[in-house]
Protein backbone atom coordinates (compact mmCIF):
# COMPACT_ATOMS: atom_id res chain seq x y z
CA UNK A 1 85.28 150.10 123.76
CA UNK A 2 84.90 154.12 124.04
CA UNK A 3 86.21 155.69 120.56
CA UNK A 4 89.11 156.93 122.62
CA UNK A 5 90.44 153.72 122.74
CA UNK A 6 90.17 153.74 119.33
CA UNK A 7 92.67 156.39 118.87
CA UNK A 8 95.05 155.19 121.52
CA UNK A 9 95.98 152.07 119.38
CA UNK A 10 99.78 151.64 119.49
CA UNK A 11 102.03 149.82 116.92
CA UNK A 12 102.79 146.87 119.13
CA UNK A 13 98.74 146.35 119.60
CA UNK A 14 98.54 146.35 115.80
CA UNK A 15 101.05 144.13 115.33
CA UNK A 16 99.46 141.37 117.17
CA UNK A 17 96.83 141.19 114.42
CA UNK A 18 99.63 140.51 111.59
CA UNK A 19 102.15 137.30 111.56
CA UNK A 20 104.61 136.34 109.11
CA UNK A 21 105.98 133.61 106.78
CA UNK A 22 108.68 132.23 109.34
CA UNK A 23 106.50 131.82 111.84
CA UNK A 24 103.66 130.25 110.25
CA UNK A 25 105.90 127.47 108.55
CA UNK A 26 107.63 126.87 112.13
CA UNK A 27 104.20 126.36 113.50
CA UNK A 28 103.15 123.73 110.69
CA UNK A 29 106.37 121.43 111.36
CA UNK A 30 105.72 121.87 114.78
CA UNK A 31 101.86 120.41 114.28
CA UNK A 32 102.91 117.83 111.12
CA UNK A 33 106.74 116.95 111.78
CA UNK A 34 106.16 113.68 110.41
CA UNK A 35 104.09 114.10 107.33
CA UNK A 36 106.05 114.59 103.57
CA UNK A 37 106.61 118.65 102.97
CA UNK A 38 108.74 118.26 99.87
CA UNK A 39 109.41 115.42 97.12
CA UNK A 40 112.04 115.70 94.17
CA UNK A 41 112.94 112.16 92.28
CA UNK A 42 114.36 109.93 95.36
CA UNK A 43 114.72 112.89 97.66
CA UNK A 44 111.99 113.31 100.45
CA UNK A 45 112.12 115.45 103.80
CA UNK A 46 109.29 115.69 105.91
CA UNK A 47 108.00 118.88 107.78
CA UNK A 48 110.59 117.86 110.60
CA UNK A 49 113.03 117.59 108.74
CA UNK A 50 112.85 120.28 106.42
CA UNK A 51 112.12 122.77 109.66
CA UNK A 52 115.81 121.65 110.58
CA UNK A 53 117.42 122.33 107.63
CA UNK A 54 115.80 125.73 107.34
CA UNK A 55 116.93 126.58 110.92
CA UNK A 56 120.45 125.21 110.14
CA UNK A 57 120.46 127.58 107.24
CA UNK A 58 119.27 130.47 109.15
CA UNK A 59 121.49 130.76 111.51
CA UNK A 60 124.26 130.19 108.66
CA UNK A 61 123.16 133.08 107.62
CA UNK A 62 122.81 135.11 110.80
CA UNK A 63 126.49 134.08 110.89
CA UNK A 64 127.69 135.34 108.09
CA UNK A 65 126.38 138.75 109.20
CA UNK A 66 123.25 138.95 107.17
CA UNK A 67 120.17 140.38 108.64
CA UNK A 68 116.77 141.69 108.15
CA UNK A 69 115.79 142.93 104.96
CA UNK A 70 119.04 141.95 103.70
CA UNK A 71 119.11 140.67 100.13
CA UNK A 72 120.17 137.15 99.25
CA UNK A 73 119.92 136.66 95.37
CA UNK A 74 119.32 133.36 94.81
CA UNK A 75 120.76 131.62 91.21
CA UNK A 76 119.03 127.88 91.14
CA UNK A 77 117.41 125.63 89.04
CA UNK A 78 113.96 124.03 90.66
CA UNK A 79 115.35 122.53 93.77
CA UNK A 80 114.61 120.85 97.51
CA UNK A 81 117.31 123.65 98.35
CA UNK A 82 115.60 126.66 96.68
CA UNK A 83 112.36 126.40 99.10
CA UNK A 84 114.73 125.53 102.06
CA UNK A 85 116.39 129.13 101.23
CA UNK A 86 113.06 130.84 101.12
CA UNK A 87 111.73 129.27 104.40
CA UNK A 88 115.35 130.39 106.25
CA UNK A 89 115.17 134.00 104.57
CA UNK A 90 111.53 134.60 106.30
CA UNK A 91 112.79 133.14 109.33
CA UNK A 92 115.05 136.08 109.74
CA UNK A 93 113.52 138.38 107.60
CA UNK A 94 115.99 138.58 104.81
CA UNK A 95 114.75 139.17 101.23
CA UNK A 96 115.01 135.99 98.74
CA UNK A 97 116.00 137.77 95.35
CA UNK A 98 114.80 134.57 92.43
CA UNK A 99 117.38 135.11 89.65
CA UNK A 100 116.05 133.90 86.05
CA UNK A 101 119.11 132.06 84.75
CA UNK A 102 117.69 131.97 81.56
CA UNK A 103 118.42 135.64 80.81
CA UNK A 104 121.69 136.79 79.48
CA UNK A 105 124.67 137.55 81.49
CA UNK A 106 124.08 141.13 81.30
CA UNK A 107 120.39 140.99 81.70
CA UNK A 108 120.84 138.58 84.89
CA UNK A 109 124.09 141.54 85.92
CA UNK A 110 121.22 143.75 85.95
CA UNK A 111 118.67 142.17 87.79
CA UNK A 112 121.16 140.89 90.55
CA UNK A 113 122.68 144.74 90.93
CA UNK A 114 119.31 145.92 91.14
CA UNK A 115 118.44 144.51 94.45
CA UNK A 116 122.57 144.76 96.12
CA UNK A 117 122.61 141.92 97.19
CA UNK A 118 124.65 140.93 100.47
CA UNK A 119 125.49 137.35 99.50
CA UNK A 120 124.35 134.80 96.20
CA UNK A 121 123.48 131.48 96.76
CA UNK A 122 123.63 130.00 93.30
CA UNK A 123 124.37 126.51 91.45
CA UNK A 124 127.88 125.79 90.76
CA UNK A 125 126.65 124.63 87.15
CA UNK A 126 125.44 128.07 86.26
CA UNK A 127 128.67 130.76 87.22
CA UNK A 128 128.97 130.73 83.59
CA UNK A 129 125.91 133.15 83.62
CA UNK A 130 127.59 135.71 86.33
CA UNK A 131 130.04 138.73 85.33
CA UNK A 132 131.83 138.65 88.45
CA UNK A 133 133.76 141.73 87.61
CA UNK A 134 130.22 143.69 86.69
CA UNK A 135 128.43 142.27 89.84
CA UNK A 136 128.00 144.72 93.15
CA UNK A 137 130.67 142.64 96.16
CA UNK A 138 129.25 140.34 98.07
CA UNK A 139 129.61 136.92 99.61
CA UNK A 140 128.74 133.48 97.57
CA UNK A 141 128.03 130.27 98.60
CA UNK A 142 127.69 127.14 96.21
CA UNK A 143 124.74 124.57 96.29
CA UNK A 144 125.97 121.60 96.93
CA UNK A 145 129.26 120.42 99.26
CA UNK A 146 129.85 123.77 100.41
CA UNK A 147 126.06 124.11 101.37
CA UNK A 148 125.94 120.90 102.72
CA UNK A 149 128.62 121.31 104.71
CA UNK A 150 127.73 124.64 106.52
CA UNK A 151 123.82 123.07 107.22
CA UNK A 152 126.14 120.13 108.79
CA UNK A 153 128.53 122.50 111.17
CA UNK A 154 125.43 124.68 112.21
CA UNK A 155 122.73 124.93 115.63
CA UNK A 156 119.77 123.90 114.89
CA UNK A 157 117.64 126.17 117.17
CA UNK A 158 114.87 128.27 115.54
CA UNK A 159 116.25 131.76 115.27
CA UNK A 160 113.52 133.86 116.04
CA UNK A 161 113.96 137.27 114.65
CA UNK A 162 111.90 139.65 114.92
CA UNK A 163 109.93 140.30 111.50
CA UNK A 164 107.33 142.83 110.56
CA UNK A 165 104.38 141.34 107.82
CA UNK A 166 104.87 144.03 105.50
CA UNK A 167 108.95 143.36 105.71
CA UNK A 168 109.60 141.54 102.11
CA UNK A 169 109.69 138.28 101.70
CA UNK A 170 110.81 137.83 98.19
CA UNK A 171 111.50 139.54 95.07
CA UNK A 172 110.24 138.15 91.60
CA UNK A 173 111.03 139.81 88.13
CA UNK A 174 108.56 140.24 85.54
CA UNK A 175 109.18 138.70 82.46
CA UNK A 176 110.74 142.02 81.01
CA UNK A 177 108.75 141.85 77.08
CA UNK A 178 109.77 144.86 76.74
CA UNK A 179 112.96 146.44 78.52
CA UNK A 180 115.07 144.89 81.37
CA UNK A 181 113.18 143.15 84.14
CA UNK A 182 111.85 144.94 87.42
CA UNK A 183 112.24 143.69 90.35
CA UNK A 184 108.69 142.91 92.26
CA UNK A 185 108.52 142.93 96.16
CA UNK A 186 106.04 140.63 97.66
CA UNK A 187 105.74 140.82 101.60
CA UNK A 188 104.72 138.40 104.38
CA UNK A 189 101.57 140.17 104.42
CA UNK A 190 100.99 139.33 100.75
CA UNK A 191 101.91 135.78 100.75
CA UNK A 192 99.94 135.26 103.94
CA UNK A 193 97.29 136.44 102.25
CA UNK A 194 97.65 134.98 98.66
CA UNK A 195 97.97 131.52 100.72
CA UNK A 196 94.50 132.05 101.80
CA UNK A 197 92.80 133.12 98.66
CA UNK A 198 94.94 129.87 97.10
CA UNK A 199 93.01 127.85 99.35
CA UNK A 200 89.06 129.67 99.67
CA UNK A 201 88.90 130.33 95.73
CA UNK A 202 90.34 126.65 94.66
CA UNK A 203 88.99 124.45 97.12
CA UNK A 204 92.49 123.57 98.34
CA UNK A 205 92.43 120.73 101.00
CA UNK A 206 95.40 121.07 103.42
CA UNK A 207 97.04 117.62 102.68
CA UNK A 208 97.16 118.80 98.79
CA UNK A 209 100.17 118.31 96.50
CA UNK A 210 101.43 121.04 94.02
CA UNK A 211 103.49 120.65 91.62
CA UNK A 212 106.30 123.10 91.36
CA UNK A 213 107.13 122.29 87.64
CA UNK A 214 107.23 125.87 86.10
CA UNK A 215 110.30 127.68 87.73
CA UNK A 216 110.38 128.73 90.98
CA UNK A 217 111.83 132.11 90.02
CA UNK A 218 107.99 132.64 88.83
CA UNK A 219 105.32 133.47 91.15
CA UNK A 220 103.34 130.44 89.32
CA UNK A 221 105.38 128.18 91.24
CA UNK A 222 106.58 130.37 94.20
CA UNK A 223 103.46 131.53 95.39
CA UNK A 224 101.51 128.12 95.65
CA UNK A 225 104.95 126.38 96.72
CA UNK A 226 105.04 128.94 99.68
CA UNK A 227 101.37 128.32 100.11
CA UNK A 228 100.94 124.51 100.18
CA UNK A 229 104.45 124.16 102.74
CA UNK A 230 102.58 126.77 104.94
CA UNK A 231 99.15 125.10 104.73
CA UNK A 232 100.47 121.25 105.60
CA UNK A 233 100.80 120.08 102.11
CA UNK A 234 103.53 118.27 99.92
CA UNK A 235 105.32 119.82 96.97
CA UNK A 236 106.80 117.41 94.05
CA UNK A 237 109.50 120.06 92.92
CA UNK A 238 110.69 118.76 89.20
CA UNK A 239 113.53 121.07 87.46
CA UNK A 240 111.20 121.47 84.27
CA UNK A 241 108.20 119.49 82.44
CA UNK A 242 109.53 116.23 83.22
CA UNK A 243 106.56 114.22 81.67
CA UNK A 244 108.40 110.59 82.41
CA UNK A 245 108.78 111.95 86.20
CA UNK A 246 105.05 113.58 86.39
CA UNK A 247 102.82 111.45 85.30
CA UNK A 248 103.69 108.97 87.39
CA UNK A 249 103.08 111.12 90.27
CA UNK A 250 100.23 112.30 89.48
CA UNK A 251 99.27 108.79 89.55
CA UNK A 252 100.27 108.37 92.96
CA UNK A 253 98.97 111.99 94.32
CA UNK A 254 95.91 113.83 94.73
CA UNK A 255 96.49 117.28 93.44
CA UNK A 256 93.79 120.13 93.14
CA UNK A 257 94.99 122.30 90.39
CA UNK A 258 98.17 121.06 88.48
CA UNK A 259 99.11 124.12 86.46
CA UNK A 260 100.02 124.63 82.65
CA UNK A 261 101.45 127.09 80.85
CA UNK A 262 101.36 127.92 76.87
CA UNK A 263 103.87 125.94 74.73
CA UNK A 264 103.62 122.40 76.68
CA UNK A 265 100.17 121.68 75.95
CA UNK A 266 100.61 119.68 73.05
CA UNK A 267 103.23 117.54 74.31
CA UNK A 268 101.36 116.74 76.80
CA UNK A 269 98.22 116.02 75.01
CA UNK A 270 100.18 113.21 73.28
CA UNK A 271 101.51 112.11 76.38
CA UNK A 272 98.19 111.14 77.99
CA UNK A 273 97.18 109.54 74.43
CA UNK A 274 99.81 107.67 74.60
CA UNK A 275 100.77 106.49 78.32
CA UNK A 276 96.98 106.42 78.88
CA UNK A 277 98.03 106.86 82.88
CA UNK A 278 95.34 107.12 85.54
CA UNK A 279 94.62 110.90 86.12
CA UNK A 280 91.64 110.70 88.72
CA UNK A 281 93.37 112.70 91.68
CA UNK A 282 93.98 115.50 89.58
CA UNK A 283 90.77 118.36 90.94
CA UNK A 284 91.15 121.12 88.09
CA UNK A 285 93.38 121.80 85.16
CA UNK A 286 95.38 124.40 83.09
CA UNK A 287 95.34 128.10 83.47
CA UNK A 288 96.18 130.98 81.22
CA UNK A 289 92.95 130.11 78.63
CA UNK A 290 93.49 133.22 77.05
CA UNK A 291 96.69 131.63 75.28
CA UNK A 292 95.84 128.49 74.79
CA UNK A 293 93.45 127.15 71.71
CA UNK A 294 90.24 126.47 72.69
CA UNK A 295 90.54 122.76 71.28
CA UNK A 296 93.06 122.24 73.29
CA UNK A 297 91.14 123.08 76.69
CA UNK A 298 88.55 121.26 75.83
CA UNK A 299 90.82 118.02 75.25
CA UNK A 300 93.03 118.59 78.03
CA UNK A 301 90.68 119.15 80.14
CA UNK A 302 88.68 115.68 78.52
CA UNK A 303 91.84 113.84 79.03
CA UNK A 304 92.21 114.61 83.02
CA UNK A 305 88.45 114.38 83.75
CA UNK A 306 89.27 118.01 85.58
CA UNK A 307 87.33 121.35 84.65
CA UNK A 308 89.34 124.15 82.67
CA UNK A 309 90.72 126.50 85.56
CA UNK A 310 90.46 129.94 83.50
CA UNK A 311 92.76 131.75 85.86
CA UNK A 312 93.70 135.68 85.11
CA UNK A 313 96.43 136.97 88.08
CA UNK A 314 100.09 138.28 87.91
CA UNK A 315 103.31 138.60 89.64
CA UNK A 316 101.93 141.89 91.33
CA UNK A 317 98.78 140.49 92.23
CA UNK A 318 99.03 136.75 92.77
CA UNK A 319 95.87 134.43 91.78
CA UNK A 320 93.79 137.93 91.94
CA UNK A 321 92.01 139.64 90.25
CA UNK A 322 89.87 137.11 88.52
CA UNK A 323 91.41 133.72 88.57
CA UNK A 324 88.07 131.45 90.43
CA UNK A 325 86.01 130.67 86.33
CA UNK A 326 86.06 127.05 85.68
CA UNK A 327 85.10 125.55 81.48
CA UNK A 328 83.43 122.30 82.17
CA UNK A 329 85.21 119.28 81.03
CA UNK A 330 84.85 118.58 77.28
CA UNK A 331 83.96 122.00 76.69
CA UNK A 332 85.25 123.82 73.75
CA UNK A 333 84.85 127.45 74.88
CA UNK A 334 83.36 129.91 72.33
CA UNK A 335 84.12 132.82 75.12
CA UNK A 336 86.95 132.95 78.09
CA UNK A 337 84.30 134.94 80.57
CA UNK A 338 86.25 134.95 84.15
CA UNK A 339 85.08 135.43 87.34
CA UNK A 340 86.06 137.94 90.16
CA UNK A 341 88.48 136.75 92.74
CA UNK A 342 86.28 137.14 95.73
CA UNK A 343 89.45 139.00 98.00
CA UNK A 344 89.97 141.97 96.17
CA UNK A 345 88.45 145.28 94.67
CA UNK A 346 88.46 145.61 90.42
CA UNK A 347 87.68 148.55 89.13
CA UNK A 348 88.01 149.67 84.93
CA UNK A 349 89.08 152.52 83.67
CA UNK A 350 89.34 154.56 80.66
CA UNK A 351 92.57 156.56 79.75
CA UNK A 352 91.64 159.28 82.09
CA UNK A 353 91.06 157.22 84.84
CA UNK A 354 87.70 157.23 85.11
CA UNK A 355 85.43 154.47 84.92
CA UNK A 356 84.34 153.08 81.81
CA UNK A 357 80.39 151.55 81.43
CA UNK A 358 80.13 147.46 80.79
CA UNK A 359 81.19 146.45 78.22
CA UNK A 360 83.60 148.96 77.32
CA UNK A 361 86.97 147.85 77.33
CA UNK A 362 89.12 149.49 80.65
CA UNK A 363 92.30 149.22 82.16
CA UNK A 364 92.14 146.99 85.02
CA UNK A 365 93.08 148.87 88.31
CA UNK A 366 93.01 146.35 91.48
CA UNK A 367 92.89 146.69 95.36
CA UNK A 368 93.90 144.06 97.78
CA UNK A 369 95.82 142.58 100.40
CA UNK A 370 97.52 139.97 98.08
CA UNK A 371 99.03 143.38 96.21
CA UNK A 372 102.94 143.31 95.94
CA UNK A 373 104.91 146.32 97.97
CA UNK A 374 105.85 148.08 94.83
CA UNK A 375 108.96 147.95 92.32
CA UNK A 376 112.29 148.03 93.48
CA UNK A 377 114.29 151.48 92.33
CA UNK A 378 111.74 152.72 90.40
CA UNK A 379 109.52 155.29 91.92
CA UNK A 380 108.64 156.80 88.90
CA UNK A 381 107.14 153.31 87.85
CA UNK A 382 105.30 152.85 91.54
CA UNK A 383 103.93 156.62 91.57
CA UNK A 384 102.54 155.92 87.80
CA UNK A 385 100.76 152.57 88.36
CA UNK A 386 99.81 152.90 92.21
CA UNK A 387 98.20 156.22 91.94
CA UNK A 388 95.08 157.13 93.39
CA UNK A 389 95.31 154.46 95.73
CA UNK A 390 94.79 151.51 92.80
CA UNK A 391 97.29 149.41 91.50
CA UNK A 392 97.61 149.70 87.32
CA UNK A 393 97.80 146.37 85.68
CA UNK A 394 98.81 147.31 82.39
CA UNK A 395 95.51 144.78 81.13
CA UNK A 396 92.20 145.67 79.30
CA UNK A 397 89.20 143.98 79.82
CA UNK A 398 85.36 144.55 78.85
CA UNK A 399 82.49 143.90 82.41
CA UNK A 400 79.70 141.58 81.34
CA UNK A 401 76.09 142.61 82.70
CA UNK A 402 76.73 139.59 84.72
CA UNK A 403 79.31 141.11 86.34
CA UNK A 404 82.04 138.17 84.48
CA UNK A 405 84.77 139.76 82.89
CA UNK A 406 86.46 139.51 79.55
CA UNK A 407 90.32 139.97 78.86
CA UNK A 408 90.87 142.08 75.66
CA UNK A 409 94.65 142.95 75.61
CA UNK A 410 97.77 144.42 77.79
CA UNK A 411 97.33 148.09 77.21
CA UNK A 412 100.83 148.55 75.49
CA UNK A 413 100.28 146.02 73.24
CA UNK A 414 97.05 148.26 71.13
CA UNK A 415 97.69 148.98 67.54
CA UNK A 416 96.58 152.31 66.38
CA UNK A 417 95.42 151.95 62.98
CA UNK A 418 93.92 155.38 61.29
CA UNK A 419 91.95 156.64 64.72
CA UNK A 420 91.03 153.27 65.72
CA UNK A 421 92.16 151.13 68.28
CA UNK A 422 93.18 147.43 67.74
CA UNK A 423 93.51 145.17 70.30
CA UNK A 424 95.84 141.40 69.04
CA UNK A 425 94.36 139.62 71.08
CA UNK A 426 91.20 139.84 69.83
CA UNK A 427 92.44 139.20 66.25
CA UNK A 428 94.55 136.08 67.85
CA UNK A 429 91.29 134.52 69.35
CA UNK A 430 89.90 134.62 66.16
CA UNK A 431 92.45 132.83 63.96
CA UNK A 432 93.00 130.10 67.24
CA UNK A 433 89.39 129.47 66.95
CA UNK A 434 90.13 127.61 64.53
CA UNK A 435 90.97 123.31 64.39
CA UNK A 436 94.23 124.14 61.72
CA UNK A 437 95.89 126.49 63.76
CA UNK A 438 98.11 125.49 66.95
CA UNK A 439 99.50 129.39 67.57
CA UNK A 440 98.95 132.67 66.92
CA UNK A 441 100.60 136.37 67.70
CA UNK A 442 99.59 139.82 66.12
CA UNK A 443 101.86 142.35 65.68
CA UNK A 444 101.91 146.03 65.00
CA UNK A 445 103.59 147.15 61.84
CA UNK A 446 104.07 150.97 60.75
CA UNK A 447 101.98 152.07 57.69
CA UNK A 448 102.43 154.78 55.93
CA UNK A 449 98.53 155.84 55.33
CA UNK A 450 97.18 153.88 58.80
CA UNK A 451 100.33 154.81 61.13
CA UNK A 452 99.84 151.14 62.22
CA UNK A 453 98.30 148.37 61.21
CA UNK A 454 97.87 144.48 62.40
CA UNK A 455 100.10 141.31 61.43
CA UNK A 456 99.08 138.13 61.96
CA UNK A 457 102.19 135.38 62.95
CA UNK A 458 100.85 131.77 62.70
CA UNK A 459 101.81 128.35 63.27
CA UNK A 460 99.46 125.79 61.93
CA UNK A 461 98.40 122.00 62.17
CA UNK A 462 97.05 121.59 58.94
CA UNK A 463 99.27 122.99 55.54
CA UNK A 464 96.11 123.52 53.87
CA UNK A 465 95.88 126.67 55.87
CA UNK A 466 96.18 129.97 53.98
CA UNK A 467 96.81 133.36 54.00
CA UNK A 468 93.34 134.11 52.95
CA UNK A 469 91.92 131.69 55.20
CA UNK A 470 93.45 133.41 58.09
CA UNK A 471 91.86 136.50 56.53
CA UNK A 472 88.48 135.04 56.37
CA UNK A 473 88.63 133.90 59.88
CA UNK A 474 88.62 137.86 61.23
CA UNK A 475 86.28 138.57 58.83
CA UNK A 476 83.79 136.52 59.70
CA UNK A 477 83.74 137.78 63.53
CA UNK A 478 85.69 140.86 63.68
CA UNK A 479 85.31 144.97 62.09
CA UNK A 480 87.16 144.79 58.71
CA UNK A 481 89.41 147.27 59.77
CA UNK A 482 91.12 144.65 62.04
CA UNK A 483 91.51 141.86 59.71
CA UNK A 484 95.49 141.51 59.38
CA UNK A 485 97.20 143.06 56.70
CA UNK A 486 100.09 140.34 56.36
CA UNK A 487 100.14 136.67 57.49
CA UNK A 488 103.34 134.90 58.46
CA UNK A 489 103.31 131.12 58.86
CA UNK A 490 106.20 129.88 61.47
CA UNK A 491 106.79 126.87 63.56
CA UNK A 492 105.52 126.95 67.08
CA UNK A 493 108.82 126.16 68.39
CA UNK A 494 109.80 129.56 66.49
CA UNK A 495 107.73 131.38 68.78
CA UNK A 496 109.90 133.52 71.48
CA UNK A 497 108.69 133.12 75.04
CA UNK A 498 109.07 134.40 78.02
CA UNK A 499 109.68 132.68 81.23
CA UNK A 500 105.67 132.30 81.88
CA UNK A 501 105.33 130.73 78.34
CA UNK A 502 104.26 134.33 77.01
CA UNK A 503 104.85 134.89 73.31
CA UNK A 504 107.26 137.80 73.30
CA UNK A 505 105.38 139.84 70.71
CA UNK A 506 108.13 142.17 71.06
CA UNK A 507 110.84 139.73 69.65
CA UNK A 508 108.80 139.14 66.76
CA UNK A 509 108.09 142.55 65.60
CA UNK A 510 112.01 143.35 65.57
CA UNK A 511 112.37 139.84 63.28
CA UNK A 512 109.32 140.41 60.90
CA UNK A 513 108.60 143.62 60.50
């Protein structure tokens, strides 16, 4: 090929190198029509089946005039029905908007205004949530009969619209710590993609089941929901951490990575103790490690004979940028080193964007194909953290020599404490070192002669715990200046959380300080 040719590449000849969602799925059920897709209590559909439905619902929606990159904001619990909608979306190339119903009404006004969306497919159970009157018009339709009996009155020919990769696919909110949500767009051309790193950095096989647990309005679940129905596997989609409808599953699965996020760790550490069920399919374990105790990895991860996955990705980003570091089974870690996802560009920078030296902490900038398209309405926000051609996470970590890296904080969380910076979670790693302690936050509290300083929120195993033993704990492996200056001792059911099992650090500064 003479560099002329080269330049006379045309859109169309492009395009053949790209493919979409829609497509790929209709190809699967095509190849596996008979093999389970999706499993929730007594309901299963295989690929065949499930295809149909999905077609049935696409052209219900084709029908009711809605079109590409036309919004459908979707208000569900975990459901069969909620991957069925995101399947019949790509087919046609609308946009599947996943409402949070555990936000307030206004909150959840906001977030479904943001995107204007054409019609809302939501659970009858849950209009309690919606401010019809505050809501942008559109059409509804009602899990359930009403669904039902549209899927039953429609063709059930693929419709075959044309869709571009880099149309979206769906639109996931972040878990909005601080301020109302923003809406994240993921394309075809980013789920494609994050299906594939899903499967090269975890060792996925294609018959795999995942297990959609967390909500599906999270890309935890989304993403390798979308990923394992595109790749020939079966997802066991449970409306919460049903521990009496999981365990026995994973009894009767093979699964290679069954997810877990903060705050259900303990219960089901007891669980296991107790039930004593037969864990042997399950391939790796947990995610998150920066949040969870290190005791507790190194039981859970005991308990289901499965190494530690120490994972590090986000809504924007997917798995990437550092989400393939495994702890060895037993291991209590003494550091959370991760390693690189291999399908994307890191770089660290200091807070003139240039690049700080290992082991300097930096703000994580990442480049990739699994990237998200940007924020919706808000180009102020998608100017600031896309500039310069890198995508801003908002996180801090410190390069080994190795080349491993090591989370410090989220940027906005530092404390400024008389010309030096703080970072919690440094201060939190230190107190959750510990055996007594089963949680731990640090806040930022104004000081008069510091401007800020640290406060350490605790919830602890063993009474005997103290104030001053908290104390001690920084002392002993952190700069003086960082040891906190108060200690509260909560519950960890007092803890707020987000949707990803987050501590909302936020929430407790406005109640303790």
């Amino acid at each position: 090929m003479t560099n002329s040719n080269f330049h006379s590449l045309t859109p169309d000849i492009l395009a053949t190198g790209t493919t979409t969602v829609g497509l790929i799925f209709a190809e699967r059920a095509r190849r596996d029509q008979n093999r389970d897709a999706i499993e929730m209590g007594p309901r299963k559909l295989t690929y065949g089946e499930l295809n149909e439905r999905v077609n049935r619902l696409a052209n219900v929606l084709l029908e009711k005039g809605i079109s590409r990159q036309d919004r459908i904001a979707l208000l569900s619990h975990n459901s069969i029905e909620y991957l069925e909608i995101i399947m019949a979306a790509a087919k046609i190339g609308a946009i599947v908007c996943c409402q949070n119903w555990r936000l307030s009404p206004a909150e959840l006004t906001h977030c479904i205004n943001l995107v204007e969306p054409r019609i809302i497919i939501k659970q009858p159970e849950l209009n309690n949530l919606l401010d019809s009157n505050s809501l942008v018009p559109h059409l509804t339709i009602d899990l359930g009969d009403e669904y039902e009996a549209l899927l039953a009155k429609a063709s059930t020919p693929d419709p075959s619209q044309r869709v571009a990769s880099e149309d979206g696919l769906i639109v996931l909110y972040t878990s909005g710590t601080t301020g109302l949500p923003k809406g994240a767009v993921i394309s075809h051309r980013a789920m494609v993609t994050r299906t594939m790193v899903y499967a090269a950095e975890l060792n996925v096989p294609s018959n795999d089941t995942f297990f959609a647990w967390s909500p599906l309005f999270h890309m935890g679940a989304a993403d390798q929901s979308i990923a394992t129905l595109l790749r020939g596997g079966k997802v066991f989609v449970s409306d919460g951490f049903e521990l009496e409808l999981m365990l026995p599953a994973l009894e009767r699965n093979t699964t290679q990575w069954f997810s877990l996020l903060p705050g259900i760790i303990e219960k089901l550490i007891d669980a296991v103790k107790t039930t004593k069920p037969k864990l042997s399919g399950v391939g790796l374990v947990g995610g998150m490690a920066d949040l969870i105790t290190p005791d507790q990895i190194g039981e859970i991860s005991e308990l289901f004979q499965a190494p530690y996955l120490n994972t590090f990705g986000s809504t924007e980003t997917g798995l990437p940028p550092a989400s393939g570091g495994l702890i060895p089974i037993g291991v209590v870690p003494e550091k959370l080193s991760k390693r690189q996802t291999g399908y994307c560009e890191v770089r660290l920078l200091d807070l003139d964007d240039q690049d700080v030296a290992d082991g300097e902490p930096g703000e994580v900038t990442v480049r990739g194909p699994t990237l998200f398209s940007g924020y919706v309405k808000n180009q102020e926000t998608n100017e600031r953290d896309f500039r310069d051609g890198w995508f801003h996470m908002g996180d801090v970590m410190r390069r080994n020599p190795d080349g491993t890296l090591d989370f410090v904080d989220r940027v906005k969380y530092m404390i400024k404490s008389g010309g030096e910076n703080i970072y919690p979670a440094e201060i939190e790693k230190a107190i959750m070192a510990d055996s007594r302690v089963s949680e731990a936050a640090v806040i930022k509290k104004k000081d008069d002669q510091w401007g800020e300083v640290p406060v350490a929120v605790v919830a602890r195993r063993d009474d005997s715990l103290s104030e001053e033993d908290v104390v001690e704990l920084c002392l002993q492996k952190l700069a003086r200046y960082k040891r906190p200056k108060e200690v509260h001792f909560i519950s960890a059911d007092q803890f707020p959380r987000s949707t990803t099992g987050k501590i909302q650090r936020n929430v407790l500064e406005k109640r303790l300080t």
